[in-house]
Protein backbone atom coordinates (compact mmCIF):
# COMPACT_ATOMS: atom_id res chain seq x y z
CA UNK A 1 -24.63 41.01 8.57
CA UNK A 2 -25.32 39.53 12.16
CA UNK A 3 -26.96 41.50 14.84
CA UNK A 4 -24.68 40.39 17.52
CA UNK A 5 -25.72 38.59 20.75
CA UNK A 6 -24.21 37.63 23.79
CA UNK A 7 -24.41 34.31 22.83
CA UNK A 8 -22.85 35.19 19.54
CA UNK A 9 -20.10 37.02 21.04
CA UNK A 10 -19.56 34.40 24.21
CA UNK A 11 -15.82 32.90 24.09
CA UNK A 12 -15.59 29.20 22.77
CA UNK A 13 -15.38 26.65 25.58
CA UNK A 14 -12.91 23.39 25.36
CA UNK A 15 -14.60 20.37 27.34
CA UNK A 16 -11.73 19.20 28.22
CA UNK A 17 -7.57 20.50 27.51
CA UNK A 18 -6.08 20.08 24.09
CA UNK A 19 -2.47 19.71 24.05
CA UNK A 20 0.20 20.08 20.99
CA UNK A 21 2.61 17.21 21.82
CA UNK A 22 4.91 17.19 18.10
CA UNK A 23 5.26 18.41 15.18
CA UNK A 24 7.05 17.84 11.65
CA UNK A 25 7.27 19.10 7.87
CA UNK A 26 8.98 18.96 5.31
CA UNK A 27 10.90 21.34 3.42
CA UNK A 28 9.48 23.83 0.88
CA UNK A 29 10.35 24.36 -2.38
CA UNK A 30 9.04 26.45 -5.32
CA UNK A 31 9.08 22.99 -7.19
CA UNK A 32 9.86 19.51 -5.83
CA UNK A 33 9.82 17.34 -9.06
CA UNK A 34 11.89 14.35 -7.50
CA UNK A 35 9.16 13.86 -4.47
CA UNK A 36 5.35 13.19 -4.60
CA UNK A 37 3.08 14.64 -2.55
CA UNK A 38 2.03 12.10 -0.13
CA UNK A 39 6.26 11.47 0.09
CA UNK A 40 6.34 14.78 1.86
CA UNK A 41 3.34 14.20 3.92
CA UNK A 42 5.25 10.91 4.87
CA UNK A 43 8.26 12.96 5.89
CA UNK A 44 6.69 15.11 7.80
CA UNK A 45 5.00 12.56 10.03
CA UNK A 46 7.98 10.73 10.41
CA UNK A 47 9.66 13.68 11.77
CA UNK A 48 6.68 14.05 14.05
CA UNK A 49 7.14 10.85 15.24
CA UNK A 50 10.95 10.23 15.57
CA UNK A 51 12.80 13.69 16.24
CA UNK A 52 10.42 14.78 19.05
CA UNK A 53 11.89 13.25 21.80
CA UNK A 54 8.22 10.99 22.01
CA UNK A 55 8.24 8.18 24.00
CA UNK A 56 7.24 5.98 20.91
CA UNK A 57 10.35 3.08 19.93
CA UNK A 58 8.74 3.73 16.18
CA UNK A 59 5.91 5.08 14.07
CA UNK A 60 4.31 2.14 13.97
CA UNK A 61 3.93 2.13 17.84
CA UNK A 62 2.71 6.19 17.36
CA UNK A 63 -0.14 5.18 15.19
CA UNK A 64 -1.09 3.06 17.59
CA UNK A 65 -2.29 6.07 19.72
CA UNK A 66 -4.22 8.16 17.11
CA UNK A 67 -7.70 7.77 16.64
CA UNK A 68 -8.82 10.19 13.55
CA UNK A 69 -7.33 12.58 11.53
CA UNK A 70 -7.38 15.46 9.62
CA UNK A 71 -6.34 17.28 6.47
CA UNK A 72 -5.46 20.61 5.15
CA UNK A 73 -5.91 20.69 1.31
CA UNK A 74 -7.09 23.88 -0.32
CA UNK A 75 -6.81 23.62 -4.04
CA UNK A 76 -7.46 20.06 -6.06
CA UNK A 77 -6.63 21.25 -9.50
CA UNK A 78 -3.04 21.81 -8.66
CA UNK A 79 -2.06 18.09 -8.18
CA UNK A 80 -5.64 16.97 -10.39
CA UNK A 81 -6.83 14.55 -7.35
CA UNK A 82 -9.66 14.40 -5.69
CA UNK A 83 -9.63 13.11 -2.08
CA UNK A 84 -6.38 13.84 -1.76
CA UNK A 85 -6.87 13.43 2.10
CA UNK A 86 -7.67 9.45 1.54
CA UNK A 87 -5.13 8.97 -0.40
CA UNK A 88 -2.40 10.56 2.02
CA UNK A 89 -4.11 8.66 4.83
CA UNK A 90 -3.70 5.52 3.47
CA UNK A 91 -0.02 6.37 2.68
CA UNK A 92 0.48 6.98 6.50
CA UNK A 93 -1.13 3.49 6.95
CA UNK A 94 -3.44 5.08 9.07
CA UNK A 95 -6.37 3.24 7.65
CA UNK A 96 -9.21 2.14 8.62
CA UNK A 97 -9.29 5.43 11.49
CA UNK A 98 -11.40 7.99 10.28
CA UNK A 99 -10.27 11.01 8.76
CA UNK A 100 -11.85 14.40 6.70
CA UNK A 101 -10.29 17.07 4.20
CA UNK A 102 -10.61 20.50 5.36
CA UNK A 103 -11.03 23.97 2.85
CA UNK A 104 -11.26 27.22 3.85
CA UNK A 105 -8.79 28.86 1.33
CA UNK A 106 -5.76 30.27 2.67
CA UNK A 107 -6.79 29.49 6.28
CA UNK A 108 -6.85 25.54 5.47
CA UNK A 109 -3.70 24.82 7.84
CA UNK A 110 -5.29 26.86 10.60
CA UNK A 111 -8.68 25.70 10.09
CA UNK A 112 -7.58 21.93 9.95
CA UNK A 113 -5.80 22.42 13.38
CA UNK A 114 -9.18 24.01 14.42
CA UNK A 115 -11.23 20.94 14.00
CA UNK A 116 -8.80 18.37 15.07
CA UNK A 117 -8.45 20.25 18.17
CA UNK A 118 -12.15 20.44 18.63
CA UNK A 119 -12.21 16.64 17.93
CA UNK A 120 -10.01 16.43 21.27
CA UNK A 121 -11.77 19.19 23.22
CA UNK A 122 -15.25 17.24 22.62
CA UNK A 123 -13.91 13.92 23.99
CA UNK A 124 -14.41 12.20 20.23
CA UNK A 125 -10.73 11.37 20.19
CA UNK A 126 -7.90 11.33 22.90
CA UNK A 127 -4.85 11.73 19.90
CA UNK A 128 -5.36 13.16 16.37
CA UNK A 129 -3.15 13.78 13.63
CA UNK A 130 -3.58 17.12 11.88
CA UNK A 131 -1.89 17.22 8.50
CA UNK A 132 -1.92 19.84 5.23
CA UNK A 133 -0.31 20.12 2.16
CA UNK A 134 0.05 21.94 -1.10
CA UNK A 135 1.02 20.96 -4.66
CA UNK A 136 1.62 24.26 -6.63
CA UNK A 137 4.23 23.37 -8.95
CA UNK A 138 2.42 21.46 -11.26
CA UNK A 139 1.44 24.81 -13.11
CA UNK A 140 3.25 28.05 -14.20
CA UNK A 141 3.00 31.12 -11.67
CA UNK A 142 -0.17 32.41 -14.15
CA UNK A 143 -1.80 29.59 -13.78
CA UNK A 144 -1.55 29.16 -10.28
CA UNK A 145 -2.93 32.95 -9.07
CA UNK A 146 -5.87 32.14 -11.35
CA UNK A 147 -6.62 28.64 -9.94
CA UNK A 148 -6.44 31.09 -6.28
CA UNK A 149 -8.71 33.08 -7.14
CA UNK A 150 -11.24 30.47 -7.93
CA UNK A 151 -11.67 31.12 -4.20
CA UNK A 152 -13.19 34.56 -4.57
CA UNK A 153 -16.93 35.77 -4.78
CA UNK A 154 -17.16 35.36 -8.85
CA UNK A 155 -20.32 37.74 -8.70
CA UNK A 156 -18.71 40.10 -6.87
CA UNK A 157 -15.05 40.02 -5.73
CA UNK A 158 -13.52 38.66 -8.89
CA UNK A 159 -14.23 42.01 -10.36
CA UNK A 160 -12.36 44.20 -8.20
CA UNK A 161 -9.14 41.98 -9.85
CA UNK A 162 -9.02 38.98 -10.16
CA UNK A 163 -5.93 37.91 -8.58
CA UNK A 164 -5.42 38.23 -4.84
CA UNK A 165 -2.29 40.54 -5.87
CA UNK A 166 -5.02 42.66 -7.08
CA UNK A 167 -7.08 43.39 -3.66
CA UNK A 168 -4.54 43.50 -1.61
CA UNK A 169 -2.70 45.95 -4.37
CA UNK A 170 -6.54 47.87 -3.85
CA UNK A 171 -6.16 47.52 0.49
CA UNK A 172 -3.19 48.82 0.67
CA UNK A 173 -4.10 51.45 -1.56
CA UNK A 174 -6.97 52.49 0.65
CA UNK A 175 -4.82 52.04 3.52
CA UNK A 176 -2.10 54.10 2.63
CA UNK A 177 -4.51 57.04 1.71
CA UNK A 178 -6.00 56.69 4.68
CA UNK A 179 -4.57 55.45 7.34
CA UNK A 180 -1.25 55.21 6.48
CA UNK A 181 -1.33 59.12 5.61
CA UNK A 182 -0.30 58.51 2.25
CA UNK A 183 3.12 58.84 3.69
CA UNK A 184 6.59 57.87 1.93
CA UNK A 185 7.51 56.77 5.70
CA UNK A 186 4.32 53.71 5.30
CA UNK A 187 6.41 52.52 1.99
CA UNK A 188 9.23 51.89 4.70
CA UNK A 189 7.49 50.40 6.81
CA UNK A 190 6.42 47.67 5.00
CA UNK A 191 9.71 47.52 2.85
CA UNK A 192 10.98 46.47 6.34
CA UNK A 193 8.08 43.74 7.08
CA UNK A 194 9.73 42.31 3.96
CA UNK A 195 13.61 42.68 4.86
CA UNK A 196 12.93 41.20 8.30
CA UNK A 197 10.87 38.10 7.31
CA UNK A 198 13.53 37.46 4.47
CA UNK A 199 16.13 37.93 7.27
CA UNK A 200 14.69 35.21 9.65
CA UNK A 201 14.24 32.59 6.87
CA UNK A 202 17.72 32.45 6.26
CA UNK A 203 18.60 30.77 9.69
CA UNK A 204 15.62 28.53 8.76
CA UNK A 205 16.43 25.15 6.69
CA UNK A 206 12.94 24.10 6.35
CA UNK A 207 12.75 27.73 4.17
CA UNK A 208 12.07 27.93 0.40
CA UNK A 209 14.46 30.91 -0.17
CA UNK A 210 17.57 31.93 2.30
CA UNK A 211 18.12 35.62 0.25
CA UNK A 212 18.69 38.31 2.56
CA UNK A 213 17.53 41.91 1.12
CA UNK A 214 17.59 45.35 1.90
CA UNK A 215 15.00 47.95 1.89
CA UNK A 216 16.43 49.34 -1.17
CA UNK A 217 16.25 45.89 -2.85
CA UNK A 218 12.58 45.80 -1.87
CA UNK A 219 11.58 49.39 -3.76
CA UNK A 220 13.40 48.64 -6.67
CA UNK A 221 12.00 45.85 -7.26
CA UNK A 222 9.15 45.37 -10.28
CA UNK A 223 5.91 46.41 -9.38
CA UNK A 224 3.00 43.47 -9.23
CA UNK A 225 -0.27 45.84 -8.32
CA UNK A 226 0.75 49.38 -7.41
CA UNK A 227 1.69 49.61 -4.65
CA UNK A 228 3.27 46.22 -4.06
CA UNK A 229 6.13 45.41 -5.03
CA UNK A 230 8.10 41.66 -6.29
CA UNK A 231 9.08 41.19 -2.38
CA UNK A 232 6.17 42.56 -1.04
CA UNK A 233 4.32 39.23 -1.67
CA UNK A 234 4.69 35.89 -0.89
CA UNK A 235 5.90 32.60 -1.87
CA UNK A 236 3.99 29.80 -3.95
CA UNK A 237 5.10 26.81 -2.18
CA UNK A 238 5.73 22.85 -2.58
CA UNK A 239 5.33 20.75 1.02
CA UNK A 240 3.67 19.29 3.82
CA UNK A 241 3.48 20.39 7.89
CA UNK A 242 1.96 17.85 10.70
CA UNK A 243 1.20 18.20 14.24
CA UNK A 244 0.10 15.65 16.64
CA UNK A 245 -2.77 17.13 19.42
CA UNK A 246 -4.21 15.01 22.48
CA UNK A 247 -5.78 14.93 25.42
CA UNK A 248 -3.70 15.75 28.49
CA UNK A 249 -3.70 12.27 29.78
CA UNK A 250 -2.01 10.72 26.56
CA UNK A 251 -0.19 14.00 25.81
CA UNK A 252 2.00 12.99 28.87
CA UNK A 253 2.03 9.31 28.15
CA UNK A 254 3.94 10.54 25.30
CA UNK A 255 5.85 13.70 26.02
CA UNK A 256 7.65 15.45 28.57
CA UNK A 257 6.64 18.77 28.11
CA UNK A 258 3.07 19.02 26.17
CA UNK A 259 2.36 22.70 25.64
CA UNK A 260 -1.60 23.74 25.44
CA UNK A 261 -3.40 24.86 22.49
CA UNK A 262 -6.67 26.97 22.17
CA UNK A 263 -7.94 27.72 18.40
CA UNK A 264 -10.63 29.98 17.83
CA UNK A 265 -11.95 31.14 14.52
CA UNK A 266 -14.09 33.70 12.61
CA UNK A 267 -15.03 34.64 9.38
CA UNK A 268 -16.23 37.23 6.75
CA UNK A 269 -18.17 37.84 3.64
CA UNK A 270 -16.07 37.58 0.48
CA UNK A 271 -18.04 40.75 -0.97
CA UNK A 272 -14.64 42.83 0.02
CA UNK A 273 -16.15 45.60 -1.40
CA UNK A 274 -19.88 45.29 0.40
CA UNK A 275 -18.76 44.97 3.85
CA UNK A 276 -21.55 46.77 5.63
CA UNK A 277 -20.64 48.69 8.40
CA UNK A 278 -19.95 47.86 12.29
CA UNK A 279 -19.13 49.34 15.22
CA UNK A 280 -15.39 47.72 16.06
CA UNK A 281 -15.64 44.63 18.15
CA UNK A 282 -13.33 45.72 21.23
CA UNK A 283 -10.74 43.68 22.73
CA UNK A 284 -9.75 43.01 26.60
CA UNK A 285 -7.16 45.98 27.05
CA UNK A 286 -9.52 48.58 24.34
CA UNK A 287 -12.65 49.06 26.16
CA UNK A 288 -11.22 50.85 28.85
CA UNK A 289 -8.54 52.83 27.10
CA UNK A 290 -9.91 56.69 26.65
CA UNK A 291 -6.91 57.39 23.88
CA UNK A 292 -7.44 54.11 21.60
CA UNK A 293 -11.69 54.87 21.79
CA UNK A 294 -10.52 58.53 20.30
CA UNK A 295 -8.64 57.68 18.04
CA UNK A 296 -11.07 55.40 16.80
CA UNK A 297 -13.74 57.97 17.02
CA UNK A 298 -11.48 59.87 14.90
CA UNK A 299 -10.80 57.26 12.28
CA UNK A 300 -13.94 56.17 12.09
CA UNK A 301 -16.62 59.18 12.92
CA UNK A 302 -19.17 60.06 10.51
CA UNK A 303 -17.69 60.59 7.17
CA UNK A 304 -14.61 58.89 7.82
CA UNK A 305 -13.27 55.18 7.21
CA UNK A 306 -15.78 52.72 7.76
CA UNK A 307 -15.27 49.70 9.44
CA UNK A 308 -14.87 46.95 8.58
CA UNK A 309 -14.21 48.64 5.31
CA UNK A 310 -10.98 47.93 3.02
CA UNK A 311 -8.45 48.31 5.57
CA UNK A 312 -9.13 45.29 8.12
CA UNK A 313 -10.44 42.10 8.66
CA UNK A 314 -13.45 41.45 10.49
CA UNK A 315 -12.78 38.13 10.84
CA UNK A 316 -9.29 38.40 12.56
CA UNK A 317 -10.78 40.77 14.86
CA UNK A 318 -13.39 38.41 15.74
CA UNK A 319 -11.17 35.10 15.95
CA UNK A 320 -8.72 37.08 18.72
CA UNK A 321 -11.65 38.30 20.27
CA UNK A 322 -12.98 34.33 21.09
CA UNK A 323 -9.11 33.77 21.53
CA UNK A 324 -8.45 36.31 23.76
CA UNK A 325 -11.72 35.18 25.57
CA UNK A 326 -10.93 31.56 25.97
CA UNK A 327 -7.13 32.00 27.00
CA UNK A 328 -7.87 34.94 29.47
CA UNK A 329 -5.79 37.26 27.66
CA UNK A 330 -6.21 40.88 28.49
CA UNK A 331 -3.51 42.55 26.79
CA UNK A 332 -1.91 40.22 23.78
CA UNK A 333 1.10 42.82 23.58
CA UNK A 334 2.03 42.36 27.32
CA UNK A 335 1.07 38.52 27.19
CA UNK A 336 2.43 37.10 23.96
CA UNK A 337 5.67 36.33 23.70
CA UNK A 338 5.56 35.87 20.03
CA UNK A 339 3.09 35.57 16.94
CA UNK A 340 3.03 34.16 13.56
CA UNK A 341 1.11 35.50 10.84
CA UNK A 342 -0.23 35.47 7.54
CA UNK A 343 2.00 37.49 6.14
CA UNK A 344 0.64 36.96 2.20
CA UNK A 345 1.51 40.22 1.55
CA UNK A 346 3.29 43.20 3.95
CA UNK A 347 0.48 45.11 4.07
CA UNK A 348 -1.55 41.84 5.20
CA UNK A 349 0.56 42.07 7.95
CA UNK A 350 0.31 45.61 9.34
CA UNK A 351 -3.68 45.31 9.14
CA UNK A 352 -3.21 41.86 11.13
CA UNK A 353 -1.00 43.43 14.12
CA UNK A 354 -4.63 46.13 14.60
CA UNK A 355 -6.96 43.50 13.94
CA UNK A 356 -5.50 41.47 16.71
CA UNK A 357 -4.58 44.49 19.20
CA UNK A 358 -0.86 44.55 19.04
CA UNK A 359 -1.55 47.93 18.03
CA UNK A 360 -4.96 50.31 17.75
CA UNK A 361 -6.40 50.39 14.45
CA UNK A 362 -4.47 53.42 12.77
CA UNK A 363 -1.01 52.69 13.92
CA UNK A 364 -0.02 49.45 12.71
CA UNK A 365 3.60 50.72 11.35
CA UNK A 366 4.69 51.50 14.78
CA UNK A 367 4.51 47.43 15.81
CA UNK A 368 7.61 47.69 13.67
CA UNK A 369 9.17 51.36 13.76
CA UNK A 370 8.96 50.54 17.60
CA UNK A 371 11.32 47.46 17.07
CA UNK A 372 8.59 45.31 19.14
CA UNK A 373 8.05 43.08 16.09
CA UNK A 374 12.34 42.13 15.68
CA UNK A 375 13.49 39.13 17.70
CA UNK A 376 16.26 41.46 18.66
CA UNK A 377 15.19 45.27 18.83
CA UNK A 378 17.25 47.18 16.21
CA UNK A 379 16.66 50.46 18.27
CA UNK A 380 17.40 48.71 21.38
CA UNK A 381 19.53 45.55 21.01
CA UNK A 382 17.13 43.89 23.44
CA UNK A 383 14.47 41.39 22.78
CA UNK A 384 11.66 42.62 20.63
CA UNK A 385 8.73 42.69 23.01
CA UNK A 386 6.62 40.48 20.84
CA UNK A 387 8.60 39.10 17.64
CA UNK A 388 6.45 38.29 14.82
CA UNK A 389 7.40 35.63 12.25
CA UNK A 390 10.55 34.62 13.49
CA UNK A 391 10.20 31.22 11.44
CA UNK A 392 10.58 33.49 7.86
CA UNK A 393 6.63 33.64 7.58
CA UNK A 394 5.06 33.49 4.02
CA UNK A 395 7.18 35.96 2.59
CA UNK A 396 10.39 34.01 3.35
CA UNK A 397 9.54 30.77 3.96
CA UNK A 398 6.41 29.30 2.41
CA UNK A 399 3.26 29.22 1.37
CA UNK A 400 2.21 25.52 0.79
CA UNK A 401 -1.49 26.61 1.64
CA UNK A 402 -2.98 23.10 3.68
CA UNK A 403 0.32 23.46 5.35
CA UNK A 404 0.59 27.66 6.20
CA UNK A 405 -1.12 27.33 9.23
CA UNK A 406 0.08 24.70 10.72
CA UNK A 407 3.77 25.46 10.31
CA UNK A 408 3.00 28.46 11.87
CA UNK A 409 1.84 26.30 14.70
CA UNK A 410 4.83 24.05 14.57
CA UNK A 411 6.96 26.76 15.23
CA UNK A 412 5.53 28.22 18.16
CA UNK A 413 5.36 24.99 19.46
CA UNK A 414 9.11 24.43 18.88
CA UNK A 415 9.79 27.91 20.34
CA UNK A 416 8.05 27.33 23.84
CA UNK A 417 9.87 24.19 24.08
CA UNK A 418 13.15 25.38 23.23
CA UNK A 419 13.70 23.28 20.24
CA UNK A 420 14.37 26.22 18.09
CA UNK A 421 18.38 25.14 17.69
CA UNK A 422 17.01 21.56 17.08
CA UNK A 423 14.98 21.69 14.32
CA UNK A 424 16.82 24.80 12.62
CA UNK A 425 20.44 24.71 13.88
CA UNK A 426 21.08 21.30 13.20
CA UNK A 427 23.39 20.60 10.35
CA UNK A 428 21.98 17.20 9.50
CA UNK A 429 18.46 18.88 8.67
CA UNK A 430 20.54 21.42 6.29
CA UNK A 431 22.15 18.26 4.58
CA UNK A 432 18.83 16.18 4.79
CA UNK A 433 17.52 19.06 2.47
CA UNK A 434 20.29 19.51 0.41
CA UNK A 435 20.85 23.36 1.59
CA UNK A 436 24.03 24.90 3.12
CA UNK A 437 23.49 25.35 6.48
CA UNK A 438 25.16 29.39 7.26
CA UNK A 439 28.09 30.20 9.01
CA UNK A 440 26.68 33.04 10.63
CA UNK A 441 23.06 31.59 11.38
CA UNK A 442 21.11 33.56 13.65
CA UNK A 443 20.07 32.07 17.31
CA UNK A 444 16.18 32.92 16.79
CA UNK A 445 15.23 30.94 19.70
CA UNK A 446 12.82 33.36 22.02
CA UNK A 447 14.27 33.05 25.58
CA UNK A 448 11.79 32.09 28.48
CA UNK A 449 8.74 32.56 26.15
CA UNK A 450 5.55 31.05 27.63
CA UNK A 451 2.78 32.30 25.12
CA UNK A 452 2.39 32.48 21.20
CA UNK A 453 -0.74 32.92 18.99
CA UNK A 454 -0.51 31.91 14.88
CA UNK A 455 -3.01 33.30 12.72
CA UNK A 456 -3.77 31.32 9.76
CA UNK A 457 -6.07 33.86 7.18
CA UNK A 458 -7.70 32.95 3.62
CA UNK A 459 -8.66 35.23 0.72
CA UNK A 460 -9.19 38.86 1.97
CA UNK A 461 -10.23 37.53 5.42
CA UNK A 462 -13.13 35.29 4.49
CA UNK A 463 -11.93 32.80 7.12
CA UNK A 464 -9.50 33.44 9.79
CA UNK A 465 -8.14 31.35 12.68
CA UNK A 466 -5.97 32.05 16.00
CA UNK A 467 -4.11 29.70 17.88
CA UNK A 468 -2.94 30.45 21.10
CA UNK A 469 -0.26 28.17 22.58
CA UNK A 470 0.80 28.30 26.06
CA UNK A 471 3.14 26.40 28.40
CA UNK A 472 1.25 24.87 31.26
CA UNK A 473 2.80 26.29 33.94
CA UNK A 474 1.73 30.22 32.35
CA UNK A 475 -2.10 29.62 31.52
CA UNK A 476 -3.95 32.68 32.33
CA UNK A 477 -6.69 32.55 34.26
């Protein structure tokens, strides 16, 4: 493990502004026989290109701009090519540009929009394309968790389970009997992560499942890995997510209303059980706060939880931390209007709201007993302070891996441009995917939002990245 240095620990710097200018995707499916894979790549960047609002007359004229690309593919066996990222490329007809496949597990989306936006940051290219996919209905559910957890440690990790089902059935475990009190009230809580994603996906037509469930629904359902549950994981996913990043000069040659985008990252060992121990990296709004630096005395004295241990991720602390750093964010809970996150599993999600300070290490469940985490309060019936995974997330929407984190992306994007009603309201989308658009659809747009952060996560936090979107007009200083 790192000895830490200020130069370590010093926030990422972006040469020059990155902007996100569009975005498109397909829909996602459990299985998508009638389409190949580079068909849905090729619908998502025509959506990029043409339902925008871009000044472009046609996608011809929009590759005309880009200058290198990148792709988001994390598993090969699933569709059995290699250099899947060439041969997408030269679907797009983007050839001869340059482009490179990106893996890092489950944070592949995240990670590709990483280094396309460091391609604009460093001045290498003024427009790039970043583009992921996944293929995981080429093999039976079995089949597919194993070919996953090709991606663990197979000298260590691999024997604590196997399947990623099985760690995170061993985290949340460990942070129930911890942390979580070994409280009944805990099972709630993330019963309700579950109920709420489900809820928001079905006003979502890009969504692989519109099923809305009740708490109930989610504790009688089978077990996978005590103590998760059949709807306290997430979908396998068929489909493809782009977005289109550039400098600020050509971001307003084509758009209107650009929106700017900072992506940090971090990472961790995959020895999930050999995590040697730290002292907790400490955010903006923690190092000053006498009750959060007792309570983690308390957690994590002598004798007590170790961190990082099984209960967090390391690498999501450290990713908000360069975030946080680069954006000038003090205090994400005051100055995020929203977040999107990785949301494999409900428990992933309640260690993810600590690791990225929405709430102290120790009292994740209250991001959601408080009613902060609901795009509409159900204590209150006013806005949630800081909605998480209003798009559906991974546990109602999808989980096409290349393409996790940059949906996430996409939607934020959307959100803090008010597109919300266009690219989920609009009953030609429904029809274009063959789905029945709801009578009573829910208006999920987030009124007068200016900030959002995604957080695009692999394995059990071997690689982790946060995106921080902001309109131009609210950068923080």
């Amino acid at each position: 493990m790192i000895r830490f240095s200020e130069r370590n620990l010093a926030p990422p710097k972006q040469m020059r502004p990155v902007y996100a200018v569009a975005a498109g995707q397909s829909d996602f499916r459990k299985r998508y026989p009638g389409k190949k894979t580079e068909e849905l790549a090729i619908e998502a960047f025509r959506m990029l290109a043409l339902e925008n609002g871009l000044k472009v007359e046609s996608v011809q004229e929009l590759r005309s701009y880009i200058h290198s690309a990148y792709y988001g593919h994390f598993a090969d066996h699933f569709g059995d090519q290699l250099l899947g990222e060439a041969q997408i490329h030269d679907r797009l007809g983007l050839d001869p540009l340059a482009n490179a496949g990106i893996k890092t597990g489950g944070a592949t989306g995240g990670s590709t929009v990483w280094m396309a936006a460091n391609a604009v940051a460093s001045g290498y290219s003024d427009c790039v394309l970043a583009l992921g996919w996944e293929r995981m209905d080429e093999v039976d559910t079995r089949t597919g968790n194993h070919y996953i957890a090709a991606a663990a440690d197979r000298d260590f990790e691999t024997e604590l389970g196997h399947t990623y089902t099985g760690y995170y059935a061993l985290m949340a475990q460990r942070y129930w009997n911890t942390l979580g009190g070994a409280s009944e009230a805990f099972r709630h809580t993330l019963s309700k992560i579950a109920v709420k994603q489900r809820g928001y996906a079905w006003s979502n037509p890009f969504a692989q499942t519109h099923q809305r469930i009740t708490v109930e629904d989610v504790e009688r359902s089978p077990f996978i890995a005590d103590p998760l549950r059949f709807y306290d994981a997430c979908l396998m996913s068929v489909g493809a997510a782009a977005v289109l990043l550039c400098d600020e000069e050509t971001a307003y040659k084509l758009s209107d209303d650009p929106i700017r985008l900072f992506v940090a990252a971090g990472s961790h060992t995959l020895r999930a059980a050999d995590r040697r121990p730290i002292d907790i990296p400490l955010l903006p709004h923690e190092r000053n706060d006498a009750a959060i630096l007792q309570q983690y005395r308390d957690l994590y004295g002598d004798g007590k939880e170790r961190f990082p241990g099984y209960t967090g991720f390391l690498a999501a602390r450290m990713a908000a931390h360069y975030a946080y750093g680069m954006t000038g964010i003090t205090n994400p809970i005051e100055e995020l209007d929203m977040v999107e996150l990785h949301d494999a599993f409900t428990i992933s999600d309640v260690q993810t709201y600590e690791d990225i300070g929405l709430r102290p290490y120790g009292s994740g469940a209250d991001f959601i007993e408080s009613g902060d985490a609901y795009h509409t309060n159900p204590l209150t019936g006013l806005p949630g302070r800081c909605p998480g995974n209003v798009s559906g997330g991974l546990l109602g929407t999808m989980h096409a891996i290349g393409a996790t984190g940059i949906m996430q992306v996409n939607e934020i994007l959307w959100q803090l441009q008010g597109k919300w009603a266009h690219f989920h309201d609009r009953p030609e989308l429904w029809e274009r995917f063959g789905k029945t658009r709801p009578d009573d659809i829910e208006d999920l747009q987030i009124r007068g939002a200016r900030r959002g952060m995604a957080v695009s996560h692999a394995g059990v936090g071997s690689h982790v990245t946060c995106a921080v979107l902001s309109r131009p007009e609210a950068i923080l200083k």
